[in-house]
Protein backbone atom coordinates (compact mmCIF):
# COMPACT_ATOMS: atom_id res chain seq x y z
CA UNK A 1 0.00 0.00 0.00
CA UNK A 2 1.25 3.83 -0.65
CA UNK A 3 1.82 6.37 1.69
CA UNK A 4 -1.04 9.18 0.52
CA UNK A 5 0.52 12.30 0.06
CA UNK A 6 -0.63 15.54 1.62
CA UNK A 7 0.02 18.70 -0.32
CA UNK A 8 -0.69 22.27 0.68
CA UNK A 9 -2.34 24.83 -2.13
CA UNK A 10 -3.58 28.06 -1.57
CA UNK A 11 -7.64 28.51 -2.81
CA UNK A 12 -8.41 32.11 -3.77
CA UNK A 13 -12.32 31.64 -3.73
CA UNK A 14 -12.91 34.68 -1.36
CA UNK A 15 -10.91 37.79 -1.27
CA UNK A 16 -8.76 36.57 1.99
CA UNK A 17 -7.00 33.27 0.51
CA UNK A 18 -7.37 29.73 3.08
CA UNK A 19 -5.36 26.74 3.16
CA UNK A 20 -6.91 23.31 1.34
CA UNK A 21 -4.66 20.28 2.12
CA UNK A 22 -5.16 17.93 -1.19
CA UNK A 23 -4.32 14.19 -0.34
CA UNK A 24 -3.51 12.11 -3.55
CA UNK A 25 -4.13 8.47 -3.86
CA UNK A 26 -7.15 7.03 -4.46
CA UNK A 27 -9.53 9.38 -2.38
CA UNK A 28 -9.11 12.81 -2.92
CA UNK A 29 -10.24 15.60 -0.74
CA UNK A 30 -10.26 18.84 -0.13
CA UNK A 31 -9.76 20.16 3.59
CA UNK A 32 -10.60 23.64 5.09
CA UNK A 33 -7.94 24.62 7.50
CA UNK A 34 -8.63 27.76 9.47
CA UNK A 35 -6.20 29.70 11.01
CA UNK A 36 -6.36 29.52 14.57
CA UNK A 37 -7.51 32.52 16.76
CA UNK A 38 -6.32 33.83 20.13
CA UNK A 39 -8.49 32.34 22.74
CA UNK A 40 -9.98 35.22 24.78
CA UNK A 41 -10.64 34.75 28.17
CA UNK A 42 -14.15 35.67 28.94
CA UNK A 43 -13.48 34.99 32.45
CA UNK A 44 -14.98 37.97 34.71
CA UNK A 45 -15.47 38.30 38.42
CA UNK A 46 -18.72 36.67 39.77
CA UNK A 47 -20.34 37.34 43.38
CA UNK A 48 -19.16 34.56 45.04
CA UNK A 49 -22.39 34.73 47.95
CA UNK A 50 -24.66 35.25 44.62
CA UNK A 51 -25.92 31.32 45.14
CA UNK A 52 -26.23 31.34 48.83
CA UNK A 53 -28.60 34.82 48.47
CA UNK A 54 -30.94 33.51 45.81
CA UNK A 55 -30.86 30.24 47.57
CA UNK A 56 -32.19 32.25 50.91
CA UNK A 57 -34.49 34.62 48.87
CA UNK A 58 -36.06 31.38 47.65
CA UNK A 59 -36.88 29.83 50.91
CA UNK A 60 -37.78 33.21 52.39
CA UNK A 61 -40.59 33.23 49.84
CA UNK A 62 -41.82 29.56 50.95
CA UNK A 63 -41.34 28.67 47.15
CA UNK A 64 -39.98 25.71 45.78
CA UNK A 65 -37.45 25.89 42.96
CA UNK A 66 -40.46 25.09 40.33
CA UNK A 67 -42.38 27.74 41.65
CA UNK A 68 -39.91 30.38 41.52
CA UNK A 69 -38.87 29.52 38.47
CA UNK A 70 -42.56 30.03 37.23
CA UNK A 71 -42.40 33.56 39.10
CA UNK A 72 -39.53 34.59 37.31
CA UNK A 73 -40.73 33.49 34.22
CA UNK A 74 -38.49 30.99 33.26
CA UNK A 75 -39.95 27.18 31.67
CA UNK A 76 -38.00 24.95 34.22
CA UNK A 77 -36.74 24.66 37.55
CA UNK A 78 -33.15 23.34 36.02
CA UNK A 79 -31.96 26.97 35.58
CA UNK A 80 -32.74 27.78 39.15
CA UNK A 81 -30.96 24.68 40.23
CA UNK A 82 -27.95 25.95 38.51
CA UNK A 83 -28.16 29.75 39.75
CA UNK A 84 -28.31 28.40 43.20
CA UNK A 85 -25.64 26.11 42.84
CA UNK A 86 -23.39 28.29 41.95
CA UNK A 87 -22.51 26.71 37.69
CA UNK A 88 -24.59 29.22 36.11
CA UNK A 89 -24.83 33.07 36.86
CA UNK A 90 -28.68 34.22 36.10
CA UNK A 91 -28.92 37.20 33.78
CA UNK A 92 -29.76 40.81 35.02
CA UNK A 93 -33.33 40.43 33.85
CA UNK A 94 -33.78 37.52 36.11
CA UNK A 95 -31.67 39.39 39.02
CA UNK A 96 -34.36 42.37 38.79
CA UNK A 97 -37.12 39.99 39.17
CA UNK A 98 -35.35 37.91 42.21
CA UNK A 99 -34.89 41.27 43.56
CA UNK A 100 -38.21 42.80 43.11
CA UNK A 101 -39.97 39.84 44.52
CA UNK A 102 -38.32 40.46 47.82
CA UNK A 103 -38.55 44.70 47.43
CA UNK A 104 -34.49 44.71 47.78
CA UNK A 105 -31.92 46.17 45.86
CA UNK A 106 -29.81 44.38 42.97
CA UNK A 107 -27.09 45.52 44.71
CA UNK A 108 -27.42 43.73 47.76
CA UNK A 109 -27.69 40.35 45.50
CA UNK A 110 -25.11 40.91 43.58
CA UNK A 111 -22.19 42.82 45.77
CA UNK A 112 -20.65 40.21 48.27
CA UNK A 113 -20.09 42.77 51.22
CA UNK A 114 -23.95 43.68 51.59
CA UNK A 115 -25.94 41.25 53.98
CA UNK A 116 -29.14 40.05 52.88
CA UNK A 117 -31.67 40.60 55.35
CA UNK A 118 -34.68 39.54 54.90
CA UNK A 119 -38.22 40.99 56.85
CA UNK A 120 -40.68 38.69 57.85
């Protein structure tokens, strides 16, 4: 059996030219190699207590995570699962509503230093 052979060409099909490896033998093909792009961290500070205070503002309601979720307006209770457990961080629209149902700010949620205190 033969080795195939790889050979690089350059395609000029859109104004910015790309790579196509070619492999001769039998089976031809033709490849799209992209160049590859700095990865870009997208990592930002998140309120660490976040969780913990929409966990509390939950059970302060008497609500269970279904309910709340219904509240807020969201189709499933996974979402809340995953804001309270700290893997997913809710979006602002969804902090306004946690906030509103308790009359508190955002603030308080979101900045780690503030206590939550909740009225009966």
């Amino acid at each position: 059996m033969t080795k195939a052979r790889t050979t690089t060409i350059r395609a000029r099909r859109r104004s910015t030219p790309e790579l196509v490896r070619v492999r001769t033998n039998d089976v031809r093909s033709l490849v799209r190699v992209r160049a590859k792009r700095k990865a870009k961290s997208r990592k930002r500070p998140t309120p660490e207590a976040l969780p913990e205070k929409l966990r509390l503002v939950r059970e302060h309601l008497g609500l269970s995570q279904s309910e709340i979720a219904r509240e807020l307006g969201l189709e499933n209770r996974a979402s809340i699962s995953g804001y309270e457990r700290g893997e997913r961080e809710p979006p602002l629209p969804i902090l306004l509503k946690y906030a509103r149902l308790v009359r508190i700010s955002t603030d308080v949620l979101i900045d780690d230093d503030a206590k939550l205190s909740l009225r009966r």
